[in-house]
PDB file of N, CA and C in Angstrom:
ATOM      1  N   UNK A   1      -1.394 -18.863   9.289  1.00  0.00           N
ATOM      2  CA  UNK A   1      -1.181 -18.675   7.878  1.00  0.00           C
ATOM      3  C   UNK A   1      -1.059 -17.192   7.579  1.00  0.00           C
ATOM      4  N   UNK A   2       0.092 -16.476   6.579  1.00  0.00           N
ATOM      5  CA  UNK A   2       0.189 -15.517   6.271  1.00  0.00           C
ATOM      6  C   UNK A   2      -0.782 -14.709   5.907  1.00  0.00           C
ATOM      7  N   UNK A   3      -1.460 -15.155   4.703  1.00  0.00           N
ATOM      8  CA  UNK A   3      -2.367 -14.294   3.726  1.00  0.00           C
ATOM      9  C   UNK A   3      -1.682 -12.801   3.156  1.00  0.00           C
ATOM     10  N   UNK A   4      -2.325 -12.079   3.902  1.00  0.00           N
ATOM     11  CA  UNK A   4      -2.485 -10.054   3.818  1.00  0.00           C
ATOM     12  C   UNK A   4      -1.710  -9.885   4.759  1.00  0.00           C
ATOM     13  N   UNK A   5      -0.345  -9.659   5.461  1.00  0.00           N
ATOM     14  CA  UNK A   5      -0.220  -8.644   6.547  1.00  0.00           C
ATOM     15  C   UNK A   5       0.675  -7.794   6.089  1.00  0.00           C
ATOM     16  N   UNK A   6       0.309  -6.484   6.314  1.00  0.00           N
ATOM     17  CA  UNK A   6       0.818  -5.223   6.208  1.00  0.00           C
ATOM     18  C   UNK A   6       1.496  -4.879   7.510  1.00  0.00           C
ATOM     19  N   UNK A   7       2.171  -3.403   7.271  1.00  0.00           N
ATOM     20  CA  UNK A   7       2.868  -3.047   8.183  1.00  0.00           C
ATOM     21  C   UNK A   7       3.445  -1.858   7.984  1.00  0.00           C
ATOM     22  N   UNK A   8       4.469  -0.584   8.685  1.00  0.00           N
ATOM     23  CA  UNK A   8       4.602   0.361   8.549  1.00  0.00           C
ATOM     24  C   UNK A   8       4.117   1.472   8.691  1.00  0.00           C
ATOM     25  N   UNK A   9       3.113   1.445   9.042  1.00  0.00           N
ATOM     26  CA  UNK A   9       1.767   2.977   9.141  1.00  0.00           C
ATOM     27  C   UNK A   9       2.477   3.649  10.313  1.00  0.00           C
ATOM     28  N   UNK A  10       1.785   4.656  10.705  1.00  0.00           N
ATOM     29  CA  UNK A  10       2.191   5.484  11.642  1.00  0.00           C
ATOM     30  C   UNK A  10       1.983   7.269  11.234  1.00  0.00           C
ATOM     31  N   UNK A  11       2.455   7.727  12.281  1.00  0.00           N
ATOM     32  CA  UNK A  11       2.268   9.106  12.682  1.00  0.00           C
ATOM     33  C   UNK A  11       3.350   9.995  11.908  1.00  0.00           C
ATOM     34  N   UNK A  12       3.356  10.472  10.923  1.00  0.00           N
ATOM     35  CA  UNK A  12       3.775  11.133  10.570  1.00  0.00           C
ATOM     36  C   UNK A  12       4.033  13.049   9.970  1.00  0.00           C
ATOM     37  N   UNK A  13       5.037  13.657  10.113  1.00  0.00           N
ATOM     38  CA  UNK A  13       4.976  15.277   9.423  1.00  0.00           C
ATOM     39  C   UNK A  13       4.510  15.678   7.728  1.00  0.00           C
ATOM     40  N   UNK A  14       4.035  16.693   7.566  1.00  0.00           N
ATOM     41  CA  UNK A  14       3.994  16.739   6.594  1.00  0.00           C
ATOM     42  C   UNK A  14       4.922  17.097   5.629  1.00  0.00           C
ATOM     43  N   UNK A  15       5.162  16.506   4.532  1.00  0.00           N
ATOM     44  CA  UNK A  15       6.040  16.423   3.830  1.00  0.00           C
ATOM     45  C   UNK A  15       7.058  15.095   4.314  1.00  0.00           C
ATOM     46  N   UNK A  16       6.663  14.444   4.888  1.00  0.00           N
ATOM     47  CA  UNK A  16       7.692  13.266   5.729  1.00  0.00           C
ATOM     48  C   UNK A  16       7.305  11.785   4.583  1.00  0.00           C
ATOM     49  N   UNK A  17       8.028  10.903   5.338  1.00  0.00           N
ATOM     50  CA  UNK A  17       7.875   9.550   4.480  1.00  0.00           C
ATOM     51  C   UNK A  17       7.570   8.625   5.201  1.00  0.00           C
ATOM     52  N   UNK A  18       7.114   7.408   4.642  1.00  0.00           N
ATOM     53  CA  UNK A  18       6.950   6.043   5.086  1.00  0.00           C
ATOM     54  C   UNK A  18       6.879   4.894   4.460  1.00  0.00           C
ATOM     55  N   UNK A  19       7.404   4.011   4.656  1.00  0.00           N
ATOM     56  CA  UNK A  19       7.334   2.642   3.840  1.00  0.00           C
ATOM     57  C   UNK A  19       6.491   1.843   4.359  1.00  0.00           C
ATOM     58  N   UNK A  20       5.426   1.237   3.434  1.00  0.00           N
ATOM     59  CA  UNK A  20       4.638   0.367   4.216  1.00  0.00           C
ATOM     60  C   UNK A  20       5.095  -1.400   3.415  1.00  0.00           C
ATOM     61  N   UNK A  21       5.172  -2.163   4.290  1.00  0.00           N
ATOM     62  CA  UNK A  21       5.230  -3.322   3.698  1.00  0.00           C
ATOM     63  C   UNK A  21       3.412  -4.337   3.637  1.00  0.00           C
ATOM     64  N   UNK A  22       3.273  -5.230   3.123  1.00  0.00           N
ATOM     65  CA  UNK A  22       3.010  -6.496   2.571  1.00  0.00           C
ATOM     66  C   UNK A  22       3.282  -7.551   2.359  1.00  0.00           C
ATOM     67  N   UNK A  23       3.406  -8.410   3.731  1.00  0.00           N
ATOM     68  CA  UNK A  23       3.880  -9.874   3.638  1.00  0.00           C
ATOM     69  C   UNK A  23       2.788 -10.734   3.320  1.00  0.00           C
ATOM     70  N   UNK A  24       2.927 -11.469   1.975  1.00  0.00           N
ATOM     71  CA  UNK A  24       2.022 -12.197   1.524  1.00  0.00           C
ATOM     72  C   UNK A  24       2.379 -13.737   1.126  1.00  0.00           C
ATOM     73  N   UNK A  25       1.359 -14.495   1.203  1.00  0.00           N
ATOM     74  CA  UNK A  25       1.463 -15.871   1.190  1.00  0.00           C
ATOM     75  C   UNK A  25       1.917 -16.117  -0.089  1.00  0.00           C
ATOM     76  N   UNK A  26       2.907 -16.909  -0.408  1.00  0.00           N
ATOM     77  CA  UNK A  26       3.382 -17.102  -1.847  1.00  0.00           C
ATOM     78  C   UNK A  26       2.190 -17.688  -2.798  1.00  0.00           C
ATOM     79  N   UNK A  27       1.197 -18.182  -2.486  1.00  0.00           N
ATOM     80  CA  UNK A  27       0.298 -18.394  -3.592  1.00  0.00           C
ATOM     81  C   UNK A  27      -0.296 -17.913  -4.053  1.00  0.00           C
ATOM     82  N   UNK A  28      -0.241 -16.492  -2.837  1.00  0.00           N
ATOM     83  CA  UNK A  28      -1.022 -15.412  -3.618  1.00  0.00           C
ATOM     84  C   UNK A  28      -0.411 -14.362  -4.294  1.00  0.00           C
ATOM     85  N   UNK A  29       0.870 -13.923  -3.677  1.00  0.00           N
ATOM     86  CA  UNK A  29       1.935 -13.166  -4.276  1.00  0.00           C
ATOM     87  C   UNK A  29       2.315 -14.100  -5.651  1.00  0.00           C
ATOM     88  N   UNK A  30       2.421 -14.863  -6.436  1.00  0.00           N
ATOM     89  CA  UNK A  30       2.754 -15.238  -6.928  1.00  0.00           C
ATOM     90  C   UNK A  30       1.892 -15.453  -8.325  1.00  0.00           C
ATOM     91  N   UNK A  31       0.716 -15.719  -7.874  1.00  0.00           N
ATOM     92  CA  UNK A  31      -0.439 -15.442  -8.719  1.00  0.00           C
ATOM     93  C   UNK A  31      -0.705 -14.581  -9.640  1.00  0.00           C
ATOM     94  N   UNK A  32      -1.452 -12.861  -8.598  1.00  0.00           N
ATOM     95  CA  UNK A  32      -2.279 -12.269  -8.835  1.00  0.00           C
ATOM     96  C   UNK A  32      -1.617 -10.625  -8.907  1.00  0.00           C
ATOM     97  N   UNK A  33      -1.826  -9.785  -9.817  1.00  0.00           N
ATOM     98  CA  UNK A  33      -1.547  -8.760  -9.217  1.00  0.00           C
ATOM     99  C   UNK A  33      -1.702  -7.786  -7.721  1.00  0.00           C
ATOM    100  N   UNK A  34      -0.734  -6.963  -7.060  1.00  0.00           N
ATOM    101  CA  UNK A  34      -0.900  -6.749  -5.720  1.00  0.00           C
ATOM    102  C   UNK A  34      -1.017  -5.363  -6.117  1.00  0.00           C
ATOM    103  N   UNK A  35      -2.256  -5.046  -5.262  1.00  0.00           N
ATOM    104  CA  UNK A  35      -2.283  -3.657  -5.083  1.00  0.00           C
ATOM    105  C   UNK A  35      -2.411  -3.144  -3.498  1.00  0.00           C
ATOM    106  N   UNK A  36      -2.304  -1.359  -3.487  1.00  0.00           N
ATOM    107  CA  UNK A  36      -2.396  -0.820  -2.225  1.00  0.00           C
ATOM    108  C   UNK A  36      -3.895  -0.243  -2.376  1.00  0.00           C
ATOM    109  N   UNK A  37      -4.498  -0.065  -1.582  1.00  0.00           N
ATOM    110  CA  UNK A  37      -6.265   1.255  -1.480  1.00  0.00           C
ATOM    111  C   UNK A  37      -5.673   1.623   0.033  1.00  0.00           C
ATOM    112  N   UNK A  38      -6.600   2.627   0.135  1.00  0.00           N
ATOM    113  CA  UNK A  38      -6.900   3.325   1.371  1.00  0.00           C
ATOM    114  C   UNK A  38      -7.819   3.866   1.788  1.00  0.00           C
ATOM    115  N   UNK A  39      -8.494   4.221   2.718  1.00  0.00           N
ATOM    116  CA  UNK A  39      -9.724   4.647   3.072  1.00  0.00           C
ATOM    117  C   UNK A  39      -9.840   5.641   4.130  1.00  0.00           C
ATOM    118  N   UNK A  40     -10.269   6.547   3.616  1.00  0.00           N
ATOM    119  CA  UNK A  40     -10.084   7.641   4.653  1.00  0.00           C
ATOM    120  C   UNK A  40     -11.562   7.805   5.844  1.00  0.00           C
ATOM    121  N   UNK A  41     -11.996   8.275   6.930  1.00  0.00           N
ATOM    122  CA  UNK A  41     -13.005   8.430   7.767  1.00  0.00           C
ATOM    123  C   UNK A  41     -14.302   8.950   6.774  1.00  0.00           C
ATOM    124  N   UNK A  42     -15.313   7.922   6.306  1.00  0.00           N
ATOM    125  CA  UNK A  42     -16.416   8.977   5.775  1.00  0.00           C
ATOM    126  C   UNK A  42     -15.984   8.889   4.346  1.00  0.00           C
ATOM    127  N   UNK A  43     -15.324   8.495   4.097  1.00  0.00           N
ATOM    128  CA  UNK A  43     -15.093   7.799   2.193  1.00  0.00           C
ATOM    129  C   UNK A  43     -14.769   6.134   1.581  1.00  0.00           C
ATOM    130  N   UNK A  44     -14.531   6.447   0.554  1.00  0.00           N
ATOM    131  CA  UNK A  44     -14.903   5.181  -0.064  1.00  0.00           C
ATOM    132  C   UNK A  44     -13.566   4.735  -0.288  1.00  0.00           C
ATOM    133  N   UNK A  45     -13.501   3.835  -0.184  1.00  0.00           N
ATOM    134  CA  UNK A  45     -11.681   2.698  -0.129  1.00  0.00           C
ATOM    135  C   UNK A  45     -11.543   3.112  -1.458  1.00  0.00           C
ATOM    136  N   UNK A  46     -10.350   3.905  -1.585  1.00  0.00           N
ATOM    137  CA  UNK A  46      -9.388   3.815  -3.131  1.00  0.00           C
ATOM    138  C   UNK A  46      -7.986   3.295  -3.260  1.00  0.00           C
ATOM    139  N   UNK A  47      -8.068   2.804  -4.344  1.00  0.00           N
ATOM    140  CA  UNK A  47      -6.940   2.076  -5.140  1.00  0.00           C
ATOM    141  C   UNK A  47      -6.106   3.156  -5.301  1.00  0.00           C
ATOM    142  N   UNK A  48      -5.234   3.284  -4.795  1.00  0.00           N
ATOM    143  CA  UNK A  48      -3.842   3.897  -4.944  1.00  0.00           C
ATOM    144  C   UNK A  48      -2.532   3.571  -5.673  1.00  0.00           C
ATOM    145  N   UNK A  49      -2.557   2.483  -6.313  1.00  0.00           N
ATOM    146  CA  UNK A  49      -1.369   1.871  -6.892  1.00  0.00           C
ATOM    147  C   UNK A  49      -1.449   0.358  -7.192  1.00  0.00           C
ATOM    148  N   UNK A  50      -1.155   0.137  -8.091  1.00  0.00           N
ATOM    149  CA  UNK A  50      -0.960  -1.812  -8.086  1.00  0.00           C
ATOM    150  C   UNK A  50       0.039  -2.403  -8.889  1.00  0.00           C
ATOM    151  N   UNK A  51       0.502  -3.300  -8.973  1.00  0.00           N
ATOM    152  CA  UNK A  51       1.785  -3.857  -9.400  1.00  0.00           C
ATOM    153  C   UNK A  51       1.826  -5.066  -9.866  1.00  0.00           C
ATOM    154  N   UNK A  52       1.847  -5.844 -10.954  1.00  0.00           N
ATOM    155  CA  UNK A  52       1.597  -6.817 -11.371  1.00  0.00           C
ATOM    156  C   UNK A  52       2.705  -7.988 -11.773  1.00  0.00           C
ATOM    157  N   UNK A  53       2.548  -8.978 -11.830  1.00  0.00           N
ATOM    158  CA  UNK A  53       3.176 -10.003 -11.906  1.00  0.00           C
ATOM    159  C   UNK A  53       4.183  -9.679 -12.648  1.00  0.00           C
ATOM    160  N   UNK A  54       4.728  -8.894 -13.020  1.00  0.00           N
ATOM    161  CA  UNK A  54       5.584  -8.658 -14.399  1.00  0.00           C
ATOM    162  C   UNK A  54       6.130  -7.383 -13.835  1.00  0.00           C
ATOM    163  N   UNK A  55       5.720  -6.545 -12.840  1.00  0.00           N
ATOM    164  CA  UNK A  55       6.524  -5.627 -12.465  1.00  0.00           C
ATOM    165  C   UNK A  55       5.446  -4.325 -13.070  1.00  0.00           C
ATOM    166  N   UNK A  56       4.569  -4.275 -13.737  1.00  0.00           N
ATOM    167  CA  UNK A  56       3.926  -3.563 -14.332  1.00  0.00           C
ATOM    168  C   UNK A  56       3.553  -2.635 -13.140  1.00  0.00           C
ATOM    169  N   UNK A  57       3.579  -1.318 -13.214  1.00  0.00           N
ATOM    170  CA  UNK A  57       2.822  -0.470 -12.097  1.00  0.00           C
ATOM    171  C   UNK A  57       1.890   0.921 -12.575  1.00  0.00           C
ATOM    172  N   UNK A  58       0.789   0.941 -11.508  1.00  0.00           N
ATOM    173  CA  UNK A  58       0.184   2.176 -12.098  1.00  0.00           C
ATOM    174  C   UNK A  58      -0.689   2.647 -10.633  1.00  0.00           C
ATOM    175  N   UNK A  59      -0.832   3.887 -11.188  1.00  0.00           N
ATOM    176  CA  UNK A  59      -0.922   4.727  -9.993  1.00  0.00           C
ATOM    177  C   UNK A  59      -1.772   5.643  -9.961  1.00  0.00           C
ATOM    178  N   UNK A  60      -2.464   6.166  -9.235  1.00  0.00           N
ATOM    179  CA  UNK A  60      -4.204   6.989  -9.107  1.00  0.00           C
ATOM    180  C   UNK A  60      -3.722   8.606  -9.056  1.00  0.00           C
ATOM    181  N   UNK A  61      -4.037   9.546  -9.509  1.00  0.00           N
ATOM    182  CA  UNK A  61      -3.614  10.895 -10.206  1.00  0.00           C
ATOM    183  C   UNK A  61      -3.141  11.475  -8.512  1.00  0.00           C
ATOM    184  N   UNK A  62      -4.130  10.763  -7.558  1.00  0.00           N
ATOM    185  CA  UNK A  62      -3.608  11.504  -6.024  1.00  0.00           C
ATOM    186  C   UNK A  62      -2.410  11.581  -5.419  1.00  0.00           C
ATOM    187  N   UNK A  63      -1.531  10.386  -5.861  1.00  0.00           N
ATOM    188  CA  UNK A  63      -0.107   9.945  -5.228  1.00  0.00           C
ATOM    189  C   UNK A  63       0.556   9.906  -6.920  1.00  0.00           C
ATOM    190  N   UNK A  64       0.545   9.734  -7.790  1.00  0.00           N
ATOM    191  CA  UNK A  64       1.668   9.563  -8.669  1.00  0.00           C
ATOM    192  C   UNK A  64       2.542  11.080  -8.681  1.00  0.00           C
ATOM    193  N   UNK A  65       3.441  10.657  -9.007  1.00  0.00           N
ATOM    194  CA  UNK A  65       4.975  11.221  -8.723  1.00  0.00           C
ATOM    195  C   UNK A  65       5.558  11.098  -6.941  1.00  0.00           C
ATOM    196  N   UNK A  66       4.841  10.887  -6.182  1.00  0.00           N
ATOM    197  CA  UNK A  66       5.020  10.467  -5.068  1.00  0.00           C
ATOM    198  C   UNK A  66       5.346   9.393  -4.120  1.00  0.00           C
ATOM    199  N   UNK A  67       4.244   8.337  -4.600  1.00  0.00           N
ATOM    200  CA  UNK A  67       4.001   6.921  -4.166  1.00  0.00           C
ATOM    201  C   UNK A  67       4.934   6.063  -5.250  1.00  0.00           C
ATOM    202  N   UNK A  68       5.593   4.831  -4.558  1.00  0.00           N
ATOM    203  CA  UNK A  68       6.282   4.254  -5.112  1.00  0.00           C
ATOM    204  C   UNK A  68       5.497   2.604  -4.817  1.00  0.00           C
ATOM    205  N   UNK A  69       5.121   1.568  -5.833  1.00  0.00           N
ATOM    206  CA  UNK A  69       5.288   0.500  -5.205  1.00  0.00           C
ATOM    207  C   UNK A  69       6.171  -0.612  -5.914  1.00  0.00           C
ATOM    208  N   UNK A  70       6.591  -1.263  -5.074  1.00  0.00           N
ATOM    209  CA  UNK A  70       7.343  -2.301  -5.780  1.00  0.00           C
ATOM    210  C   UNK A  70       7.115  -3.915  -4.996  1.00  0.00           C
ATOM    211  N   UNK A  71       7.670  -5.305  -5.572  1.00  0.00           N
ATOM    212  CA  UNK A  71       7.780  -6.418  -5.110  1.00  0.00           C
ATOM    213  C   UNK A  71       8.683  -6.772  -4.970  1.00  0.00           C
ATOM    214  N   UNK A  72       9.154  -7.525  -4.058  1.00  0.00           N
ATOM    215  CA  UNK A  72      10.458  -8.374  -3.342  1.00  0.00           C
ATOM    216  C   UNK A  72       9.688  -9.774  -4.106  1.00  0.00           C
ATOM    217  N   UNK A  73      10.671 -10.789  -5.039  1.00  0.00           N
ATOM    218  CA  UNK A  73       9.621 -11.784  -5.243  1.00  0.00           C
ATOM    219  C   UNK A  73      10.796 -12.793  -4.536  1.00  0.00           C
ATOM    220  N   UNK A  74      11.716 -12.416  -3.654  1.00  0.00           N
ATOM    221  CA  UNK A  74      12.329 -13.224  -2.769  1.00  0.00           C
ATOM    222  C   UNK A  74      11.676 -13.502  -1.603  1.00  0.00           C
ATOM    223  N   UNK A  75      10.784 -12.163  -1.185  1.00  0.00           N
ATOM    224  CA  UNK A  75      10.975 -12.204   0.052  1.00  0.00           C
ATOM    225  C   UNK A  75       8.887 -12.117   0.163  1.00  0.00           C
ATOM    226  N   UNK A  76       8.236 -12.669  -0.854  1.00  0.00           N
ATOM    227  CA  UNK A  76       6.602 -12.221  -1.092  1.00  0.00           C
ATOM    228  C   UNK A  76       6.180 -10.988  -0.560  1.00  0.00           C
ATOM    229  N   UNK A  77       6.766  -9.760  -0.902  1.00  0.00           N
ATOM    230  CA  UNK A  77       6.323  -8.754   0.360  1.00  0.00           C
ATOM    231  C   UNK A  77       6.555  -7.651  -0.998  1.00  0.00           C
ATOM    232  N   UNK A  78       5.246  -7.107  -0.776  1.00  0.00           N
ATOM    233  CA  UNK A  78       4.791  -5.722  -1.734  1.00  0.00           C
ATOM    234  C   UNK A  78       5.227  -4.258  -0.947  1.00  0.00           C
ATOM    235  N   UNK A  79       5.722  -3.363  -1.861  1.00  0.00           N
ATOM    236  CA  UNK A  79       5.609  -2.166  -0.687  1.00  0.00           C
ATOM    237  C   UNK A  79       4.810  -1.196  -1.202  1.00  0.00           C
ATOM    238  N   UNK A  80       5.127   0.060  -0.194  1.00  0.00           N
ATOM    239  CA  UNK A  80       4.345   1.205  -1.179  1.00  0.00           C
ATOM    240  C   UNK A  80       5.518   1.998  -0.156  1.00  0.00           C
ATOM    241  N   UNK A  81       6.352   2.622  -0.978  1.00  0.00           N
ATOM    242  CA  UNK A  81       7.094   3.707  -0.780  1.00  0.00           C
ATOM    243  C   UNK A  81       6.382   5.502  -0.984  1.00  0.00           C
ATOM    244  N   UNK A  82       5.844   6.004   0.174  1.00  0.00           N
ATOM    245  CA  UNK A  82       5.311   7.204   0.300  1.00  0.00           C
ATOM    246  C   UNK A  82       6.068   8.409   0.620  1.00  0.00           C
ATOM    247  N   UNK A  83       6.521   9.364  -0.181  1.00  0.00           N
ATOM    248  CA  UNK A  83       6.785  10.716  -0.096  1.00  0.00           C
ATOM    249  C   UNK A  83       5.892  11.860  -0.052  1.00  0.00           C
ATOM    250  N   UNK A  84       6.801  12.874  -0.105  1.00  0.00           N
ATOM    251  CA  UNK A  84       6.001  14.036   0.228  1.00  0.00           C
ATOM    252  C   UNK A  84       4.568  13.981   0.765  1.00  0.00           C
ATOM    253  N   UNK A  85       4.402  13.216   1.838  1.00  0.00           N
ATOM    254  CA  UNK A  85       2.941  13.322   2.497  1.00  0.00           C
ATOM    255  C   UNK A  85       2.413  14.563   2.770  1.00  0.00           C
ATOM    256  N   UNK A  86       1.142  14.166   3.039  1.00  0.00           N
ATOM    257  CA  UNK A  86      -0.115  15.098   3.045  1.00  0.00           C
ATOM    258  C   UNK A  86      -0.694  14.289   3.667  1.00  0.00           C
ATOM    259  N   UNK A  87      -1.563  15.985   4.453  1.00  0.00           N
ATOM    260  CA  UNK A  87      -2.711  15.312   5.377  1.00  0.00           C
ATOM    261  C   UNK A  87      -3.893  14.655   4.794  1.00  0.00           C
ATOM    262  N   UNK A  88      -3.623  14.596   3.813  1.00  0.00           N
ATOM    263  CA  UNK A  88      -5.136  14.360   3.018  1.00  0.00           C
ATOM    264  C   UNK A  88      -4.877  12.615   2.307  1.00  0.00           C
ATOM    265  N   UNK A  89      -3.465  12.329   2.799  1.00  0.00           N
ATOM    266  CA  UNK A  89      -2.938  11.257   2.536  1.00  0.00           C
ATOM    267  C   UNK A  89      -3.259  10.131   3.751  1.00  0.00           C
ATOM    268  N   UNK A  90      -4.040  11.283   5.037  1.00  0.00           N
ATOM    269  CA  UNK A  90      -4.365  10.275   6.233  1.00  0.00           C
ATOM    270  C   UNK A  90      -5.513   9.242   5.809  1.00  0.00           C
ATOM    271  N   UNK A  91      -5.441   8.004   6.247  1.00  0.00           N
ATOM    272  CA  UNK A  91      -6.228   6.956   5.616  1.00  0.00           C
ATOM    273  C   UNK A  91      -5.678   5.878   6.604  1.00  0.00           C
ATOM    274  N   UNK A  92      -6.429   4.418   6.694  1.00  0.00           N
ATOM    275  CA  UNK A  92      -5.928   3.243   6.429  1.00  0.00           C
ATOM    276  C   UNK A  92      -5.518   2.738   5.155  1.00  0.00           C
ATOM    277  N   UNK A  93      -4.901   2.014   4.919  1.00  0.00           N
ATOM    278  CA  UNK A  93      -4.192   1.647   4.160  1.00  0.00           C
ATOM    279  C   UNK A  93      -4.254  -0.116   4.084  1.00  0.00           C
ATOM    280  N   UNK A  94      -4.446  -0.926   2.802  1.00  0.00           N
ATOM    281  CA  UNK A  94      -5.384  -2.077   2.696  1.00  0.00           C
ATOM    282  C   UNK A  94      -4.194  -2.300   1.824  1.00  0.00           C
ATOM    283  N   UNK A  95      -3.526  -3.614   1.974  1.00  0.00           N
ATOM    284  CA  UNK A  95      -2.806  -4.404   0.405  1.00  0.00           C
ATOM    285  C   UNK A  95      -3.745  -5.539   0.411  1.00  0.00           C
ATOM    286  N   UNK A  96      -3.592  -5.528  -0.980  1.00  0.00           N
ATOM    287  CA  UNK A  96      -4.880  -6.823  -1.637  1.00  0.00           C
ATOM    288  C   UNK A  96      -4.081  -7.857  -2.792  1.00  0.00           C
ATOM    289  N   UNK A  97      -4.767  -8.754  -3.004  1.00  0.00           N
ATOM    290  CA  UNK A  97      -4.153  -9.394  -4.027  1.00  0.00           C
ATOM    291  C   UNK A  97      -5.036 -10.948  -3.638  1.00  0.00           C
ATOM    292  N   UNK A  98      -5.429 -11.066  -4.995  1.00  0.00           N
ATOM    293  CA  UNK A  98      -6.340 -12.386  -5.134  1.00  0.00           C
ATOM    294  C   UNK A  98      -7.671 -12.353  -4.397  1.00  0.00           C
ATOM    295  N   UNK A  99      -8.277 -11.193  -4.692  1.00  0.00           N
ATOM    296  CA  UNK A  99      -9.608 -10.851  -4.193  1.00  0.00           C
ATOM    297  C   UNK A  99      -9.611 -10.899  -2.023  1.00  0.00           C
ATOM    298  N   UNK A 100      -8.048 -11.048  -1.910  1.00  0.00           N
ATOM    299  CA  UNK A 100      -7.897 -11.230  -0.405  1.00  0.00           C
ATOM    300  C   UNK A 100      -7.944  -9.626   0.134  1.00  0.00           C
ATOM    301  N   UNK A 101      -7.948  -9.294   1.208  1.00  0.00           N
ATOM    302  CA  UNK A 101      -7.433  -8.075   1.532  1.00  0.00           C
ATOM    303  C   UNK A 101      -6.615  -8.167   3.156  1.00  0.00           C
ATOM    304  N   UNK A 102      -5.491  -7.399   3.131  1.00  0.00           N
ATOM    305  CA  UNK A 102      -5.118  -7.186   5.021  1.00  0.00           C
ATOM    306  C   UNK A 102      -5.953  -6.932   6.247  1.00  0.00           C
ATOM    307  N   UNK A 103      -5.568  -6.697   6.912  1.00  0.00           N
ATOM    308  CA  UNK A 103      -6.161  -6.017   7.898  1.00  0.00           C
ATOM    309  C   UNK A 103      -6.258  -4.615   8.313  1.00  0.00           C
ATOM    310  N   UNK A 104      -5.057  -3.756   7.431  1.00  0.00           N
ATOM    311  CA  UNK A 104      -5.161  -2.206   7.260  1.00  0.00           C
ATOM    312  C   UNK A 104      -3.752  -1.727   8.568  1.00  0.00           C
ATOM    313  N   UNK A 105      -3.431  -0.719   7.720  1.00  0.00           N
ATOM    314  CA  UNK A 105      -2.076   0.302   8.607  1.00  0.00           C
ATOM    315  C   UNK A 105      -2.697   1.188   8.187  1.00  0.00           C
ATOM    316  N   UNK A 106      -2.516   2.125   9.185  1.00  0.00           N
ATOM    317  CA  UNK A 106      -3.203   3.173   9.755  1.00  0.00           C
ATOM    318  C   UNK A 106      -1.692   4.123   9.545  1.00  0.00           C
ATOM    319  N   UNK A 107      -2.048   5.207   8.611  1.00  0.00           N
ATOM    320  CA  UNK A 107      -1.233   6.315   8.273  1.00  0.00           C
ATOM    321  C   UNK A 107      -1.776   7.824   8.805  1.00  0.00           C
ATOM    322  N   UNK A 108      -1.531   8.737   9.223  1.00  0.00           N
ATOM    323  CA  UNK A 108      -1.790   9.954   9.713  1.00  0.00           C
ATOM    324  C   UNK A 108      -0.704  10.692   9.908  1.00  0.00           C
ATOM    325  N   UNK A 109      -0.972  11.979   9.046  1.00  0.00           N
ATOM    326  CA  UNK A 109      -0.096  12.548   8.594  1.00  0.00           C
ATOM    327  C   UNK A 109      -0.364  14.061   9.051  1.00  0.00           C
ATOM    328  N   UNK A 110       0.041  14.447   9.800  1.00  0.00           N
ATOM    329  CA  UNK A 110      -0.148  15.818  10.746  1.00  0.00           C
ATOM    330  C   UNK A 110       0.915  16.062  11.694  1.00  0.00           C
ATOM    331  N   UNK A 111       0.813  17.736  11.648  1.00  0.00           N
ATOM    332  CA  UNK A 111       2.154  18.255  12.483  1.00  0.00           C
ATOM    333  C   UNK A 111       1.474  18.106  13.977  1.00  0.00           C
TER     334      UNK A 111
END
């Protein structure tokens, strides 16, 4: 069964990009609003962005003008479109939706 799976993380430059996806089970994509968090070594999981049934989006003062997320409601799959990275942007990376969560992509962002 689907649920949470994410995807896209990886090793990246600074100032570089990455798309992370969110393939989610249609009962839950369909439901609930989807959001992204992340958690860096030694901190507390933050909400970075979320996107709601209606397309509604909002975004945490750390990534806005940067972070993009959007929904495929063809295809149940959330993204988070990331620019201009930063190292301080290194984290796992969690999509949630319906009190579910993934299993985490792992982003690191260093020359």
């Amino acid at each position: 069964q689907v649920q949470l799976v994410e995807s896209g993380g990886g090793l990246v430059q600074p100032g570089g990009s990455l798309r992370l996806s969110c393939a989610a089970s249609r009962n839950i994509f369909d439901r609930y609003t989807m959001g992204w968090s992340r958690q860096a070594p030694g901190k507390q999981r933050e909400l970075v962005a979320f996107i709601t049934r209606g397309g509604i989006t909002n975004y945490s003062d750390s990534v806005k003008g940067r972070f993009t997320i959007s929904r495929d409601n063809d295809k149940n799959t959330v993204y988070l479109q990331m620019n201009s990275l930063k190292p301080e942007d290194t984290a796992v990376y969690y999509c949630s939706g319906g009190g579910l969560w993934g299993q985490g992509t792992q982003v690191t962002v260093s020359s």
